[in-house]
C-alpha atoms as a PDB file:
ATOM      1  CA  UNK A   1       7.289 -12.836  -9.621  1.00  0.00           C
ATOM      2  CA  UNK A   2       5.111  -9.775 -10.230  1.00  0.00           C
ATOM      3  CA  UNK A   3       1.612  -9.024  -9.045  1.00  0.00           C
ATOM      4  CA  UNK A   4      -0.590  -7.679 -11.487  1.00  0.00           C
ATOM      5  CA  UNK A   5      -3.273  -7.135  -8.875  1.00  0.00           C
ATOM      6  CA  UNK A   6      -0.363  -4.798  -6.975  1.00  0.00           C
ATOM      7  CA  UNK A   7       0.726  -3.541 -10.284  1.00  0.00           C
ATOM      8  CA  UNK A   8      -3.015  -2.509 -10.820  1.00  0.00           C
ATOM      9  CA  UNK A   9      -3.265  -0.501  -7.435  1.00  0.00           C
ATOM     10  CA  UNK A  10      -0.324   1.433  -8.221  1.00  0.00           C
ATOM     11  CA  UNK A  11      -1.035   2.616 -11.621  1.00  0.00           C
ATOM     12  CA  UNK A  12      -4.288   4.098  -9.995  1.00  0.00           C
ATOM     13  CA  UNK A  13      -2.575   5.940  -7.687  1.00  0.00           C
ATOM     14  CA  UNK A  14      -0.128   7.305 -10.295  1.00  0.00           C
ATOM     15  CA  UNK A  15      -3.036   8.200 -11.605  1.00  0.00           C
ATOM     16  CA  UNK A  16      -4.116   9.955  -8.767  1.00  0.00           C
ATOM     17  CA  UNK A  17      -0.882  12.012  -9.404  1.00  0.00           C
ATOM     18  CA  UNK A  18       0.853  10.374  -6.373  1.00  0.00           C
ATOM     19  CA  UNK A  19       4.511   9.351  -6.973  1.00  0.00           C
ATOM     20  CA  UNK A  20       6.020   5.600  -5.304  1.00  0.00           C
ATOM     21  CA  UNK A  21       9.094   4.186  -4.693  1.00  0.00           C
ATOM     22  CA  UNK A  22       9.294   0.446  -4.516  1.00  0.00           C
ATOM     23  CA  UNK A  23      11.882  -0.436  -1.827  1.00  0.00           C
ATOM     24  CA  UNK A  24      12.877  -3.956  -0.178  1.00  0.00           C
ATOM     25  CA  UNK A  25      11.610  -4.617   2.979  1.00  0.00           C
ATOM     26  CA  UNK A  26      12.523  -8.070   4.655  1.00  0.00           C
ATOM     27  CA  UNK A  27       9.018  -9.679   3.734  1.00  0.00           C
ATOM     28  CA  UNK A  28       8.092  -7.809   0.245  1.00  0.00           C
ATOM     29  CA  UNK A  29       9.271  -5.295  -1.883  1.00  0.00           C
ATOM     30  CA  UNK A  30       6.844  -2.521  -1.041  1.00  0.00           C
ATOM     31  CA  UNK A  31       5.821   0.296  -3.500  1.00  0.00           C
ATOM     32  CA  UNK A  32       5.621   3.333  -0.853  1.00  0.00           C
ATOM     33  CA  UNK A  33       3.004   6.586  -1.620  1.00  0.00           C
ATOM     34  CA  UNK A  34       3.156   9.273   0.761  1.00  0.00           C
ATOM     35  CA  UNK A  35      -0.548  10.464   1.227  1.00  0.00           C
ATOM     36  CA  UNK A  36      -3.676   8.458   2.610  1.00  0.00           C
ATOM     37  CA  UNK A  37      -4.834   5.906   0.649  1.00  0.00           C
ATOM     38  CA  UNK A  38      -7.782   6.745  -2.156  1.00  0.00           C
ATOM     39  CA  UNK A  39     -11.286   5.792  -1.769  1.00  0.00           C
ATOM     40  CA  UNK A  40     -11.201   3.364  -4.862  1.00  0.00           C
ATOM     41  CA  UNK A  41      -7.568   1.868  -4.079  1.00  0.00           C
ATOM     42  CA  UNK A  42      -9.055   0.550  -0.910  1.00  0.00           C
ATOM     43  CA  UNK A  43     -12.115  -0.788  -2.803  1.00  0.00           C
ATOM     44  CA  UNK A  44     -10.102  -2.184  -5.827  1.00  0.00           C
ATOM     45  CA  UNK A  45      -7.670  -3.691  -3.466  1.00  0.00           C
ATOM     46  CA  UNK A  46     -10.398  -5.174  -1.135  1.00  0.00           C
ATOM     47  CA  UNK A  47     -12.038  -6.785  -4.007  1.00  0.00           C
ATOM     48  CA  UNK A  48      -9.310  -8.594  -5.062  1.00  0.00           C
ATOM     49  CA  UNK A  49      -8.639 -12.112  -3.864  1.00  0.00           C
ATOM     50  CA  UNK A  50      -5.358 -11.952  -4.644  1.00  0.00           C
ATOM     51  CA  UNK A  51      -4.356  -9.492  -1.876  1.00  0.00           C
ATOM     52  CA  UNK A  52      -4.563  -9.492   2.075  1.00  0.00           C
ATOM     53  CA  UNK A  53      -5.179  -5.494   3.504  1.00  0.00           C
ATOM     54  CA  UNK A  54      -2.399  -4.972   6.365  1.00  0.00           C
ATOM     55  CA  UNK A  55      -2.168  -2.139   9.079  1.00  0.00           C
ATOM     56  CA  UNK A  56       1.314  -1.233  10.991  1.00  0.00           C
ATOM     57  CA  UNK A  57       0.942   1.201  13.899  1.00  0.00           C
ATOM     58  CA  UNK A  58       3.345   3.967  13.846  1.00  0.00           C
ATOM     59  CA  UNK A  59       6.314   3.255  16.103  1.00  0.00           C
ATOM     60  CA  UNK A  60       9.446   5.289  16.497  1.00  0.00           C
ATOM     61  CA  UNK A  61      11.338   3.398  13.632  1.00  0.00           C
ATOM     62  CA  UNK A  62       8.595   3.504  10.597  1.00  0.00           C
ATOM     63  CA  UNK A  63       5.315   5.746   9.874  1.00  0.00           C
ATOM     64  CA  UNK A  64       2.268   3.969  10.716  1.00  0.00           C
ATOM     65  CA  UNK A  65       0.699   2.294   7.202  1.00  0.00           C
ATOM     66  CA  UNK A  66      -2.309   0.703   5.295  1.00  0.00           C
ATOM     67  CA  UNK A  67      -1.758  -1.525   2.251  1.00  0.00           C
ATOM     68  CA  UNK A  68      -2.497  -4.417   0.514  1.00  0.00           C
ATOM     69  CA  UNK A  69       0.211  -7.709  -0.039  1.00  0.00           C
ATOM     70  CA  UNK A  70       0.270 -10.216  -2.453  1.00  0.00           C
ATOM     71  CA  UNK A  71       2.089 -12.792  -0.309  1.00  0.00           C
ATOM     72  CA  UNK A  72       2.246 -15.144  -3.086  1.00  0.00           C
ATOM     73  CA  UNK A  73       4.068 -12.161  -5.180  1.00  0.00           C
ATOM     74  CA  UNK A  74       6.179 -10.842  -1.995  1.00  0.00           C
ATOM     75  CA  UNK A  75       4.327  -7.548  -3.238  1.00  0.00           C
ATOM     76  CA  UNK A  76       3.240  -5.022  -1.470  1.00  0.00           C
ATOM     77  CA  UNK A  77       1.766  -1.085  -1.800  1.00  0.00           C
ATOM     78  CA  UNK A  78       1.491   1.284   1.342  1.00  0.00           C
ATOM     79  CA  UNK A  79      -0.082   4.236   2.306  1.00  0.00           C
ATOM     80  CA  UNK A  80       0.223   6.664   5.062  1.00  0.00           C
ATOM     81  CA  UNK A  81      -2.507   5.880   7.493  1.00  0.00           C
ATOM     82  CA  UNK A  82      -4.948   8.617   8.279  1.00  0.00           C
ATOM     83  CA  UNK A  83      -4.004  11.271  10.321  1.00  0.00           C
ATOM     84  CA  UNK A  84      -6.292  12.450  13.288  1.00  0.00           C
ATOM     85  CA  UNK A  85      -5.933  16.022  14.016  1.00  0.00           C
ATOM     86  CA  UNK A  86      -7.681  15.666  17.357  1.00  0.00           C
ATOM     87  CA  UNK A  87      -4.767  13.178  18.398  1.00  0.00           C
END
């Protein structure tokens, strides 16, 4: 099943010139954009009803995240979480 409310987000970041891959990850296939997520992604994606926002912290396995799921899709878009230079 698609999720136009995913399908929305990435189209904007396309847009943004950013390039994703959509993968299969064990709960979602998950449309991957390296880069931090833009300002109106986040607000598009936390207006929408249709979507939960997620964080993962970094671990030594994956990159830490931020996205959005459609759990009723199994659709997902992720971002690479900010990165603090002060770390």
């Amino acid at each position: 099943m698609a999720s136009e409310s995913i399908l929305t987000l990435v189209r904007m970041a396309q847009d943004h010139g950013m390039a994703g891959k959509l993968t299969n990850w064990s709960k979602a296939d998950v449309w991957w954009f390296e880069g931090t997520m833009p300002q109106d992604i986040l607000m598009a994606g936390t207006e929408d009803p249709a979507l939960d926002y997620y964080e993962q912290a970094a671990s030594p396995h994956h990159r830490g995240d931020i996205g959005f799921i459609d759990d009723a899709a199994k659709l997902a878009i992720s971002f690479d979480t900010q990165k603090d230079d002060n770390a």
